[in-house]
N, C-alpha and C. Protein backbone atom coordinates (compact mmCIF):
# COMPACT_ATOMS: atom_id res chain seq x y z
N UNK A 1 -10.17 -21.19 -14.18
CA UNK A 1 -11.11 -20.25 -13.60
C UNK A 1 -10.40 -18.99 -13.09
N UNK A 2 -9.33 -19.18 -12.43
CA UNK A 2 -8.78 -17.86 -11.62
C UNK A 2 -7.97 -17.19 -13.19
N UNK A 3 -7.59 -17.63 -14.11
CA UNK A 3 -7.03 -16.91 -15.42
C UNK A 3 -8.03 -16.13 -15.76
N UNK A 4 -9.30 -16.94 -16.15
CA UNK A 4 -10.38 -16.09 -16.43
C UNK A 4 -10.87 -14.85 -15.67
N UNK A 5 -10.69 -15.21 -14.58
CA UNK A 5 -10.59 -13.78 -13.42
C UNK A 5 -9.99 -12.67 -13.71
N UNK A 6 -8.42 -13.49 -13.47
CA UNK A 6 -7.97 -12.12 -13.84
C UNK A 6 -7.61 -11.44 -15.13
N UNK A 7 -8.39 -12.22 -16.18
CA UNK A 7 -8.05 -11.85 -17.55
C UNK A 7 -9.57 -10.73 -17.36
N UNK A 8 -10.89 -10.82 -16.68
CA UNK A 8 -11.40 -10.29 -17.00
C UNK A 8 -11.29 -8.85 -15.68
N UNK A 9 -10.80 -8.86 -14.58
CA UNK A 9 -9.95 -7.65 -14.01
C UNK A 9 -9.45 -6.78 -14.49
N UNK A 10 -8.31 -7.77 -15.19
CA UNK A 10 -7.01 -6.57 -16.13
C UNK A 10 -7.99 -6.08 -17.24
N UNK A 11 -8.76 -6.17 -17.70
CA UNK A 11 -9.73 -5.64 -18.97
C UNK A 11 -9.74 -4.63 -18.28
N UNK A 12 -10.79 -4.74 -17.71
CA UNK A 12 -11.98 -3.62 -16.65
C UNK A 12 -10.96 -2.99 -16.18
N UNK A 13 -10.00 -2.84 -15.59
CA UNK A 13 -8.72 -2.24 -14.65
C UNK A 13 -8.15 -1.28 -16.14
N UNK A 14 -8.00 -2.04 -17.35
CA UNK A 14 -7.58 -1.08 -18.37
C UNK A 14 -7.97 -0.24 -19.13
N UNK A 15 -9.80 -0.93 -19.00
CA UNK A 15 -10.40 0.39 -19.55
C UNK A 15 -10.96 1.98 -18.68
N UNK A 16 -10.55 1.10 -17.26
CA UNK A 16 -10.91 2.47 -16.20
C UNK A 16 -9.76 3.17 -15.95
N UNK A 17 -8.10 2.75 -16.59
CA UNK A 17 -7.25 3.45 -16.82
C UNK A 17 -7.34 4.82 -18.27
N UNK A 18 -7.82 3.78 -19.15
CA UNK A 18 -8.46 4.22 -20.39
C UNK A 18 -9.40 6.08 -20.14
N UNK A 19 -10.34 5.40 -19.73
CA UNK A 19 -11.56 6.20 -19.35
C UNK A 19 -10.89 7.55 -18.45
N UNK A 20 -10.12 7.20 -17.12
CA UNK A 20 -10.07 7.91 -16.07
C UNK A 20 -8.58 9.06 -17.17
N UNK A 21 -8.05 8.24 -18.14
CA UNK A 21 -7.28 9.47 -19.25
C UNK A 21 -8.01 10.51 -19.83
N UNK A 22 -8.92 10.21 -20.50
CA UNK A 22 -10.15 10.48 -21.36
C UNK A 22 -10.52 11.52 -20.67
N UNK A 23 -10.92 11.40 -18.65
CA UNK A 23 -12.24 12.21 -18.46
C UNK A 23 -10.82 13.25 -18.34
N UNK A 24 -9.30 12.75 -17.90
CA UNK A 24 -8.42 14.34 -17.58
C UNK A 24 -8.37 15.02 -18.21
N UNK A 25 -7.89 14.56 -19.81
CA UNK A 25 -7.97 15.30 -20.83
C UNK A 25 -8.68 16.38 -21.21
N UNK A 26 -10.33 15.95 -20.86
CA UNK A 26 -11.21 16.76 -20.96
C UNK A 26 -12.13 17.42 -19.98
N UNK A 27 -11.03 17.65 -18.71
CA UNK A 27 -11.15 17.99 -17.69
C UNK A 27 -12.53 17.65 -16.76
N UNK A 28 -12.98 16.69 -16.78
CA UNK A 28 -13.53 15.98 -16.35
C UNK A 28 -14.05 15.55 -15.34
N UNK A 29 -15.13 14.95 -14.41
CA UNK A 29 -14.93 14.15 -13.50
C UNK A 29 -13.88 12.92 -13.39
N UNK A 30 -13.69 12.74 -12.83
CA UNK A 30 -12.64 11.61 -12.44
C UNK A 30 -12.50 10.18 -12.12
N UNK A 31 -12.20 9.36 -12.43
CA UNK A 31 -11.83 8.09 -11.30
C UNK A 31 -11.27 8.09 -10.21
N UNK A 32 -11.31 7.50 -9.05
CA UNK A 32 -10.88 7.60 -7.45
C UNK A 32 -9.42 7.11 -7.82
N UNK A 33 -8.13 7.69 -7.70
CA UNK A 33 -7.14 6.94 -7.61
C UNK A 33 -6.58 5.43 -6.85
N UNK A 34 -7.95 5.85 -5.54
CA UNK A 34 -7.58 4.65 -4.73
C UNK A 34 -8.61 3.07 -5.56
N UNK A 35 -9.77 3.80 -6.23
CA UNK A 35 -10.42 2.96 -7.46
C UNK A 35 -9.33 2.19 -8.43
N UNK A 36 -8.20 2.92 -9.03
CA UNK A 36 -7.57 2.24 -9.83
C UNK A 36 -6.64 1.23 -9.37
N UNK A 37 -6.13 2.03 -8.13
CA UNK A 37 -4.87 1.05 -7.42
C UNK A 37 -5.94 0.03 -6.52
N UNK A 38 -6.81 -0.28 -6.39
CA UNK A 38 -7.46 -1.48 -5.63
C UNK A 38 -7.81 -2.53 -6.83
N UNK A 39 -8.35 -1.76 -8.02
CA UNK A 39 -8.48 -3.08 -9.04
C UNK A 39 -7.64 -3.86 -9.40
N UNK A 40 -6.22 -2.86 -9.01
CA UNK A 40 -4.59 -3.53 -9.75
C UNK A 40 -4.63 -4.83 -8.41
N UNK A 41 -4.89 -4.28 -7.59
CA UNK A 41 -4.76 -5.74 -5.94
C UNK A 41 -5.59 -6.27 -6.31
N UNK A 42 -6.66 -6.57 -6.79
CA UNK A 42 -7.91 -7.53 -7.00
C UNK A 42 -7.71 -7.97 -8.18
N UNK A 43 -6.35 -8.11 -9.01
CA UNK A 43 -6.12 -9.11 -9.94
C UNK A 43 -6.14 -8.04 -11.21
N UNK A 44 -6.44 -7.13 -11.26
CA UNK A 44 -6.09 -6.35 -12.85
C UNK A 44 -4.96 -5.79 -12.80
N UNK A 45 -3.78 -5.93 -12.49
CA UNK A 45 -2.53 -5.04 -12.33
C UNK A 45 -1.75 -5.42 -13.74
N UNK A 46 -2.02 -6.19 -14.63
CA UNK A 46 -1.36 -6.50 -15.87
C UNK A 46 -2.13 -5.44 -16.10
N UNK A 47 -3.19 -5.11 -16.42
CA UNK A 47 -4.23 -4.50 -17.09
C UNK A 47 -3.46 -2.84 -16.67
N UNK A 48 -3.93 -2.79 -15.86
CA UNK A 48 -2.98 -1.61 -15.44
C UNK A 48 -1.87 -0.81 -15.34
N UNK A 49 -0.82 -2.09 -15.49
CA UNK A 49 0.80 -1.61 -16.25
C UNK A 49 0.41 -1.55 -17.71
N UNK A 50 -0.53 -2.09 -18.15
CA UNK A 50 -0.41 -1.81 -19.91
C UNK A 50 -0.95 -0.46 -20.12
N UNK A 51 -2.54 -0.16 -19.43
CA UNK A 51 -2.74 0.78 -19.71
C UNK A 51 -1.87 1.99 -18.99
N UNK A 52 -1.51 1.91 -17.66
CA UNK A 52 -0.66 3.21 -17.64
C UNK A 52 0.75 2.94 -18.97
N UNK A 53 0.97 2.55 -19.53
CA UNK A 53 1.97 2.59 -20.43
C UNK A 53 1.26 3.00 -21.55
N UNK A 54 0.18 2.41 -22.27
CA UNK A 54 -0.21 3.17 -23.68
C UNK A 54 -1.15 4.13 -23.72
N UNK A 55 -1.87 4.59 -22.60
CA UNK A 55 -2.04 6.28 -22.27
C UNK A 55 -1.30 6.99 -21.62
N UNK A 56 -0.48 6.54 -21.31
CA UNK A 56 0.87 7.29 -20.53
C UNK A 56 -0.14 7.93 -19.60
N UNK A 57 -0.58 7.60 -19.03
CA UNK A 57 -1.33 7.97 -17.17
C UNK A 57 -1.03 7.32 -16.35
N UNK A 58 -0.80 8.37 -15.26
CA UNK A 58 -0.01 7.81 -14.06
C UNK A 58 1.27 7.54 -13.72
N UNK A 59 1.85 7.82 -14.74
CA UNK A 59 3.28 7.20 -14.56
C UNK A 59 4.35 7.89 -13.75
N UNK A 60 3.72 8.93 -13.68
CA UNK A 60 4.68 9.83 -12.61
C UNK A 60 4.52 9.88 -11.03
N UNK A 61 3.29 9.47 -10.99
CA UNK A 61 2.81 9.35 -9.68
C UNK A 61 3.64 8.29 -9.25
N UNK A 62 4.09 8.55 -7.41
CA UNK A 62 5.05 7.50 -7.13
C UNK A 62 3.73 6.06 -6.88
N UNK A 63 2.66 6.59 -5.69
CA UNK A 63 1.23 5.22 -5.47
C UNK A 63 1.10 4.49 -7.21
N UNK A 64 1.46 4.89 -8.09
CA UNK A 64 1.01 4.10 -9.31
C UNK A 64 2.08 3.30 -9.88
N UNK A 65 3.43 4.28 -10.33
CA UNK A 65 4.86 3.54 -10.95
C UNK A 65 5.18 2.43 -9.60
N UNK A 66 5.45 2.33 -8.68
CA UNK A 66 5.39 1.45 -7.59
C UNK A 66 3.94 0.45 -7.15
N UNK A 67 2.93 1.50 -7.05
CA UNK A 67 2.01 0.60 -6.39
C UNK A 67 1.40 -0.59 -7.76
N UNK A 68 1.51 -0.25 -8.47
CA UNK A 68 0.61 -1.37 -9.93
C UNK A 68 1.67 -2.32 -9.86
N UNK A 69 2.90 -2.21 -9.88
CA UNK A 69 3.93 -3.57 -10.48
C UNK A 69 4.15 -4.45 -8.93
N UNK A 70 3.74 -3.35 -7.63
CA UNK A 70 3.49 -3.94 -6.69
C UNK A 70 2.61 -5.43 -6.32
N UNK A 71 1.24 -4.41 -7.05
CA UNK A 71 0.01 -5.52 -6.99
C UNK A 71 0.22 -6.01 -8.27
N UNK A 72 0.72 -6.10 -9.26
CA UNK A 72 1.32 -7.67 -10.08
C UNK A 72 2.29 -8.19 -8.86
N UNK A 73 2.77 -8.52 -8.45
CA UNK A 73 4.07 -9.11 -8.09
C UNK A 73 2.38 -10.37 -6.94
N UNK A 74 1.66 -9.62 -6.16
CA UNK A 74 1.12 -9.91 -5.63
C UNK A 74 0.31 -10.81 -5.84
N UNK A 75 -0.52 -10.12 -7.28
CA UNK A 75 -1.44 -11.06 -7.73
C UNK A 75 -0.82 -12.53 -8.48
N UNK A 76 0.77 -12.53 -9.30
CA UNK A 76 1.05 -13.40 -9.23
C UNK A 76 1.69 -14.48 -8.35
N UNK A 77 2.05 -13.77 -6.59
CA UNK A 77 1.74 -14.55 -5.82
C UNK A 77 0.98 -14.95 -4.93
N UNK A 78 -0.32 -14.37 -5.49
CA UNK A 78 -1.78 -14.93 -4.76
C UNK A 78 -2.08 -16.45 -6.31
N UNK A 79 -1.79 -16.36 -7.53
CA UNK A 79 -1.85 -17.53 -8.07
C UNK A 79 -1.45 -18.52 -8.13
N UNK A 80 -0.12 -18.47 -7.58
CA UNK A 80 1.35 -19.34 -7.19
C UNK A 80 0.95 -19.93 -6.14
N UNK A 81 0.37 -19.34 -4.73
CA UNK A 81 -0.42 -20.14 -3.62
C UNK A 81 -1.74 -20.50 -3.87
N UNK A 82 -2.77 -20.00 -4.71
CA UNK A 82 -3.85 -20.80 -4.64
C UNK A 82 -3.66 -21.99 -5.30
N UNK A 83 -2.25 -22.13 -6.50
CA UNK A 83 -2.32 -23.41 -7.22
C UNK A 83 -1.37 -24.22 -6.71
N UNK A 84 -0.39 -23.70 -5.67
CA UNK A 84 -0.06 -24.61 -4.74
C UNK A 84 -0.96 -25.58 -3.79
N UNK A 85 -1.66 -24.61 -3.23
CA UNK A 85 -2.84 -25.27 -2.18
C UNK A 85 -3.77 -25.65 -3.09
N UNK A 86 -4.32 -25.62 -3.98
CA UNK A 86 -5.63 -25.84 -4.46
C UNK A 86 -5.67 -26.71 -5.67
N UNK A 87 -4.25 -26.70 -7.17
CA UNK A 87 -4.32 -26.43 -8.07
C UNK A 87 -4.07 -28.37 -8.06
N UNK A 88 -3.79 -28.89 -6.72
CA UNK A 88 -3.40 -30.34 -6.41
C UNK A 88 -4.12 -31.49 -6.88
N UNK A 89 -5.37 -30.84 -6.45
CA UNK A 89 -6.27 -31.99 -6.22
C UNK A 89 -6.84 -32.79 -7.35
């Protein structure tokens, strides 16, 4: 269940990396930066190192090259304790 989570996070987290390229390009409205870096903490941060890597967005920003591999590190130790505590029974 929690894979499925965050398999379906990192989607959504990569296509609003996707999208939020798209609208710069074409000068655009925007995505909230603090929008992208909260989906990466709520379990899409794979999603989010991939897509800032194959649209090359964000990567210069220090809140993104730091904050996304941040919230991976996180989200895989929010899975490491829920399947410690939980994964037992």
């Amino acid at each position: 269940m929690i894979l499925i989570y965050l398999g379906v996070m990192s989607i959504a987290t990569f296509v609003l990396f996707g999208i939020d390229k798209k609208k710069a390009i074409a000068h655009q409205w925007r995505i909230k930066e603090a929008t992208l870096i909260l989906m990466s903490f709520l379990g899409g941060a794979l999603g989010g190192i991939i897509g800032m890597s194959l649209f090359r967005h964000k990567t210069r920003k220090p809140k993104f090259f730091i904050g996304v591999p941040l919230a991976l590190i996180c989200n895989i130790a929010a899975v490491v304790l829920i399947y410690y505590f939980f994964g037992k029974m």
